[in-house]
Protein backbone atom coordinates (compact mmCIF):
# COMPACT_ATOMS: atom_id res chain seq x y z
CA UNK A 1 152.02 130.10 233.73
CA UNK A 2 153.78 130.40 236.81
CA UNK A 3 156.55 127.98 237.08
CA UNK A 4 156.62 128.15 241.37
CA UNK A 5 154.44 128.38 243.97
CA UNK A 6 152.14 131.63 243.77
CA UNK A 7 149.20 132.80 246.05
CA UNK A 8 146.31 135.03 244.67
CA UNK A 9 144.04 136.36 245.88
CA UNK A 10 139.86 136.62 244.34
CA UNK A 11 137.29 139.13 245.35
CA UNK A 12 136.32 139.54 248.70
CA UNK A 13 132.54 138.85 249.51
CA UNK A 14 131.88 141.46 252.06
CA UNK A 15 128.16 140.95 254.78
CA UNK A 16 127.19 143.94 256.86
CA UNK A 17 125.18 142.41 259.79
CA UNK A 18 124.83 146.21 261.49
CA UNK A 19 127.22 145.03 264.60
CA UNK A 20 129.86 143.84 262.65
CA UNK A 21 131.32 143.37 258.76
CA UNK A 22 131.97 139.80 257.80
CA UNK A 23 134.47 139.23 255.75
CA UNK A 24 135.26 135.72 253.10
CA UNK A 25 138.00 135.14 250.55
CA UNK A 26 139.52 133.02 247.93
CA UNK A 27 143.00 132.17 247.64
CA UNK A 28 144.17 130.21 244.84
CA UNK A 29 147.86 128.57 243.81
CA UNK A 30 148.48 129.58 240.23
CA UNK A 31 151.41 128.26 239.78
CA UNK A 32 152.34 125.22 238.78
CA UNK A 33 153.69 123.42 242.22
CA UNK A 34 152.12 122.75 244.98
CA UNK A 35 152.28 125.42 247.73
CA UNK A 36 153.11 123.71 251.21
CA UNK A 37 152.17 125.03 254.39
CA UNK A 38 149.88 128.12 253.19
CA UNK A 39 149.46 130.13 256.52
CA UNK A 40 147.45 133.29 256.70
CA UNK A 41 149.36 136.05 259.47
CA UNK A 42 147.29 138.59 259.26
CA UNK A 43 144.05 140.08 258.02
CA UNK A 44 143.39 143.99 258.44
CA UNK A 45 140.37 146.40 257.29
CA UNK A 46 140.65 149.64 257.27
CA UNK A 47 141.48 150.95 261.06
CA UNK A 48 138.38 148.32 262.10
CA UNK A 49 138.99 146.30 265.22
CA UNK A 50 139.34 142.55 264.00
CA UNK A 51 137.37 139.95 266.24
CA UNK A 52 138.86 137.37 264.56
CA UNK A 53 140.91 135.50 263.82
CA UNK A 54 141.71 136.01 267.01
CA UNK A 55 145.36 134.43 266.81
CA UNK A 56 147.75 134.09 264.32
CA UNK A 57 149.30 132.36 262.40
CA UNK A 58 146.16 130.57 260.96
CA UNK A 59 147.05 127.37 259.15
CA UNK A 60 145.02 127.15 255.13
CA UNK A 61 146.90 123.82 254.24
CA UNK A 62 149.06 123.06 251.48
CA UNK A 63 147.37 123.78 248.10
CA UNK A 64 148.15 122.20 244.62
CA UNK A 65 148.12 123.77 241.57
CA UNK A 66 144.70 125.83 241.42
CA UNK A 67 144.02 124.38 244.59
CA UNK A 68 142.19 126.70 246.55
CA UNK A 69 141.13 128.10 250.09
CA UNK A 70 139.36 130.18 252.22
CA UNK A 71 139.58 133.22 254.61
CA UNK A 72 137.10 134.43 256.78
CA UNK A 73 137.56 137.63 259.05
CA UNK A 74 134.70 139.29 261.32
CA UNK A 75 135.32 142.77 262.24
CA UNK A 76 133.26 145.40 264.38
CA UNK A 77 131.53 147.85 262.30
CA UNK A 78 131.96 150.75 265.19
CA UNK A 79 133.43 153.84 263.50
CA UNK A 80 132.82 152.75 259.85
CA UNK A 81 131.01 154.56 257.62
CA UNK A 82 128.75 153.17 255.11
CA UNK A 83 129.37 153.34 251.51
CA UNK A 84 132.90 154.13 252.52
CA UNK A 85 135.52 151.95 250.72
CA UNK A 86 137.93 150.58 253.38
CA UNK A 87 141.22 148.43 252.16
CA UNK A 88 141.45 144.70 253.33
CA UNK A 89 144.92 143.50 253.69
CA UNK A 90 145.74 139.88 254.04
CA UNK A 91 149.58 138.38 254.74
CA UNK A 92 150.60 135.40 254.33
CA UNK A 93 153.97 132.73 253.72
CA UNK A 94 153.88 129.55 252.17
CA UNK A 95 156.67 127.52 251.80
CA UNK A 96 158.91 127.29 248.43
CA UNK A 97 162.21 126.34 249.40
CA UNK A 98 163.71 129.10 250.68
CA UNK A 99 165.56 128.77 253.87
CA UNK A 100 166.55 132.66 254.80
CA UNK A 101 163.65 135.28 256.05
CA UNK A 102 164.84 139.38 255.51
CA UNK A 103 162.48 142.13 256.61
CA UNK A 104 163.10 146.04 256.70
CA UNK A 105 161.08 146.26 259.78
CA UNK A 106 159.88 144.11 263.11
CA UNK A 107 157.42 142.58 263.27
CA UNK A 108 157.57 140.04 266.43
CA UNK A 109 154.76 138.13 265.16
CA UNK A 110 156.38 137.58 261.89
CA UNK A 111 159.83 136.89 263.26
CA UNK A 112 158.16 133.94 265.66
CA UNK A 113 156.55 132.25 262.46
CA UNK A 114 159.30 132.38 260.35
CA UNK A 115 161.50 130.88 262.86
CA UNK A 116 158.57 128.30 263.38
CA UNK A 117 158.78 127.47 260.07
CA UNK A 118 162.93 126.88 260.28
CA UNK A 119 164.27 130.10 258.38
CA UNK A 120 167.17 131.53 259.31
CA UNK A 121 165.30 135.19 260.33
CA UNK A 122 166.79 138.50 260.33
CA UNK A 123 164.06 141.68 260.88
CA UNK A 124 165.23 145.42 260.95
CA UNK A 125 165.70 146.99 263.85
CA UNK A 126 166.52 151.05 264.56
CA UNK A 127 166.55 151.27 268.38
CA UNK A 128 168.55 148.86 270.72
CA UNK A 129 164.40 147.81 272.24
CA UNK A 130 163.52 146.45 268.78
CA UNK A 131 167.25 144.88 268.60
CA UNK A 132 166.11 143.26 272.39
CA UNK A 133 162.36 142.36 270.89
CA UNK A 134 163.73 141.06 268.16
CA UNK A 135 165.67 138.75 269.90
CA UNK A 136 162.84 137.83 272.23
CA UNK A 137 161.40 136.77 269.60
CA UNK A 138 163.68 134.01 268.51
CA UNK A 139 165.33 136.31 265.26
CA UNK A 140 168.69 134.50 264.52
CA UNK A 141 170.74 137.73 263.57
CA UNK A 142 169.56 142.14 263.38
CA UNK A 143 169.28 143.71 260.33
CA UNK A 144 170.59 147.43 261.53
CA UNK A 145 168.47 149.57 259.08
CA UNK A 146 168.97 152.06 258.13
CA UNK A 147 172.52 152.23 258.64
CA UNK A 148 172.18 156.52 259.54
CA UNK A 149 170.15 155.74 262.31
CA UNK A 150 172.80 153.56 263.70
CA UNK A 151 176.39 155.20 263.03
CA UNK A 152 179.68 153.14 264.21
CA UNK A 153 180.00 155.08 267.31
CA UNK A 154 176.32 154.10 268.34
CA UNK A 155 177.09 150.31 267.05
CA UNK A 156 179.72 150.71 269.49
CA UNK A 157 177.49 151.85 272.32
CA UNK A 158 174.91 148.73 271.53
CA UNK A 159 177.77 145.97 271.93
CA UNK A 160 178.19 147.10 275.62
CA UNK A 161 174.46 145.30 276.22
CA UNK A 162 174.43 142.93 273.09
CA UNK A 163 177.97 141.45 273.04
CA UNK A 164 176.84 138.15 271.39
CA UNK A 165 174.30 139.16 268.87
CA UNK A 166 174.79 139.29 265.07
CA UNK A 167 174.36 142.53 264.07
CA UNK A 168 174.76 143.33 259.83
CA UNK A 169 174.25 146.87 259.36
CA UNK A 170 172.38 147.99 255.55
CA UNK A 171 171.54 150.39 253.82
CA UNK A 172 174.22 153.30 252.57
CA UNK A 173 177.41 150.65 253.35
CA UNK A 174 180.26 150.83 250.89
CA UNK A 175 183.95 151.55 250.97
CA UNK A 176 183.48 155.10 252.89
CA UNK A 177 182.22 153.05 255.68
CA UNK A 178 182.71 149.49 255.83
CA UNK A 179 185.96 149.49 258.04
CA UNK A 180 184.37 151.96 260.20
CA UNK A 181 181.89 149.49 260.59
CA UNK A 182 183.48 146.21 261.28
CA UNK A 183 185.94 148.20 264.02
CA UNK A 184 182.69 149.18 265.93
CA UNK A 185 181.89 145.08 266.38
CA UNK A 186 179.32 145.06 262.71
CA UNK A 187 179.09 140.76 262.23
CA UNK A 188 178.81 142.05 258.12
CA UNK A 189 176.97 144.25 256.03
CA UNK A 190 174.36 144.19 253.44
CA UNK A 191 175.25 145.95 250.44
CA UNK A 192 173.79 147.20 247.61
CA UNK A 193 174.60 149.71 245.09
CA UNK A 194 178.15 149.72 246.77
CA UNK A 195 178.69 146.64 244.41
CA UNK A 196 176.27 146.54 241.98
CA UNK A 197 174.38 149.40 239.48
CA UNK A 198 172.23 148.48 236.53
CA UNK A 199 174.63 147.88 233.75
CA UNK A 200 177.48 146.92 235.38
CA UNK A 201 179.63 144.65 233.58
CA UNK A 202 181.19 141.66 235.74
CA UNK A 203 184.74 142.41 235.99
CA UNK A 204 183.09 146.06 237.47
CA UNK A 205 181.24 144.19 239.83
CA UNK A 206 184.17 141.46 240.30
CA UNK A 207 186.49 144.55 240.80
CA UNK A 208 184.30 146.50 243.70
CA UNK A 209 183.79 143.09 245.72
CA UNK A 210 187.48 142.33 245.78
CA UNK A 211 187.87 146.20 246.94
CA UNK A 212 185.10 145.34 249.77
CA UNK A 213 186.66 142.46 251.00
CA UNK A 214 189.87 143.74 251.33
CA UNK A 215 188.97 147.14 253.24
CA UNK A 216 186.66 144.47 255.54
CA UNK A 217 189.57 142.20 256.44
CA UNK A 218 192.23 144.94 256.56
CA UNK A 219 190.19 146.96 259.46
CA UNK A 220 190.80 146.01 262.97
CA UNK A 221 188.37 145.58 265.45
């Protein structure tokens, strides 16, 4: 048995009315504490244009263990083809302690609910209009991702218009780079394999993070 919090999902019931597909679900809590503040943010079939939910984030409730809910979703029918399997996607948070929100990608909608629901959010962003969107949308600090499509010289470039934002670069960061980096106005950096590789022993791992700190606070900005 699961020991936290955890969503699944049960089969879909599925009604064709020839205008549009109606859609219902089960979600259930299978673990063994209660699941606070279930919300669903989003419900997709297929390419199918959803008529609702209309808005999102819909609130389910808080559900106990093997609690349970449902989901309902109506969707237009136009450009389906029967007999044709299509693949519902549902997202969703619930709350279960965790107080920091990461994402590879943004996703305003995503960034405003997270913040809504008091996590310190930080959504990837490749262009300086999703840094600005992101932003707009309440994130707390950019996730620069992947690091190539944002080298030191362009970091540079996007503190001219974003002087104040916190901006951690990821993905490819390690000692090559990581002065680089920081001198270009980088807040930090996620890292990865730079410090840690499946078997690594701790005085390995103790020895590269020592090394990374040291090349961070040695460059000058």
């Amino acid at each position: 048995m699961a020991s936290k919090p955890q969503i699944g999902t049960g089969s879909a019931t599925v009604i064709n009315t020839g205008e549009e597909v109606i859609v219902s679900i089960t979600v259930t809590n299978v673990g063994s504490e209660t699941a606070s503040k279930v919300f669903l943010t989003g419900v997709t079939m297929g390419a199918a244009r959803r008529i609702s939910p209309q808005n999102f984030p819909v609130y389910i409730g808080n559900l106990t263990h093997e609690g349970s809910g449902s989901i309902g979703a109506r969707f237009s029918n136009t450009g389906l083809t029967p007999g044709q399997q299509y693949l519902l996607t549902l997202r969703g948070t619930y709350e279960a302690g965790g107080t920091l929100a990461i994402s590879p990608h943004l996703d305003p909608e995503l960034v405003r609910h997270s913040v809504g629901l008091g996590l310190w959010t930080m959504p990837g962003v490749a262009t300086v209009s999703e840094a600005f969107a992101a932003l707009r949308a309440g994130a707390h600090a950019l996730k620069a991702f992947p690091n190539d499509a944002l080298p030191p010289e362009a970091l540079r470039a996007w503190r001219t218009v974003l002087p104040e934002a916190l901006i951690y670069p990821v993905g490819g960061m390690g000692l090559h780079n990581l002065a680089a980096y920081r001198r270009a106005g980088a807040t930090g950096a996620g890292l990865g394999s730079a410090i840690y590789r499946a078997g690594d022993s701790a005085s390995v791992v103790g020895e590269r993070a020592r090394e990374l700190v040291q090349a961070w606070q040695t460059a000058e900005r």
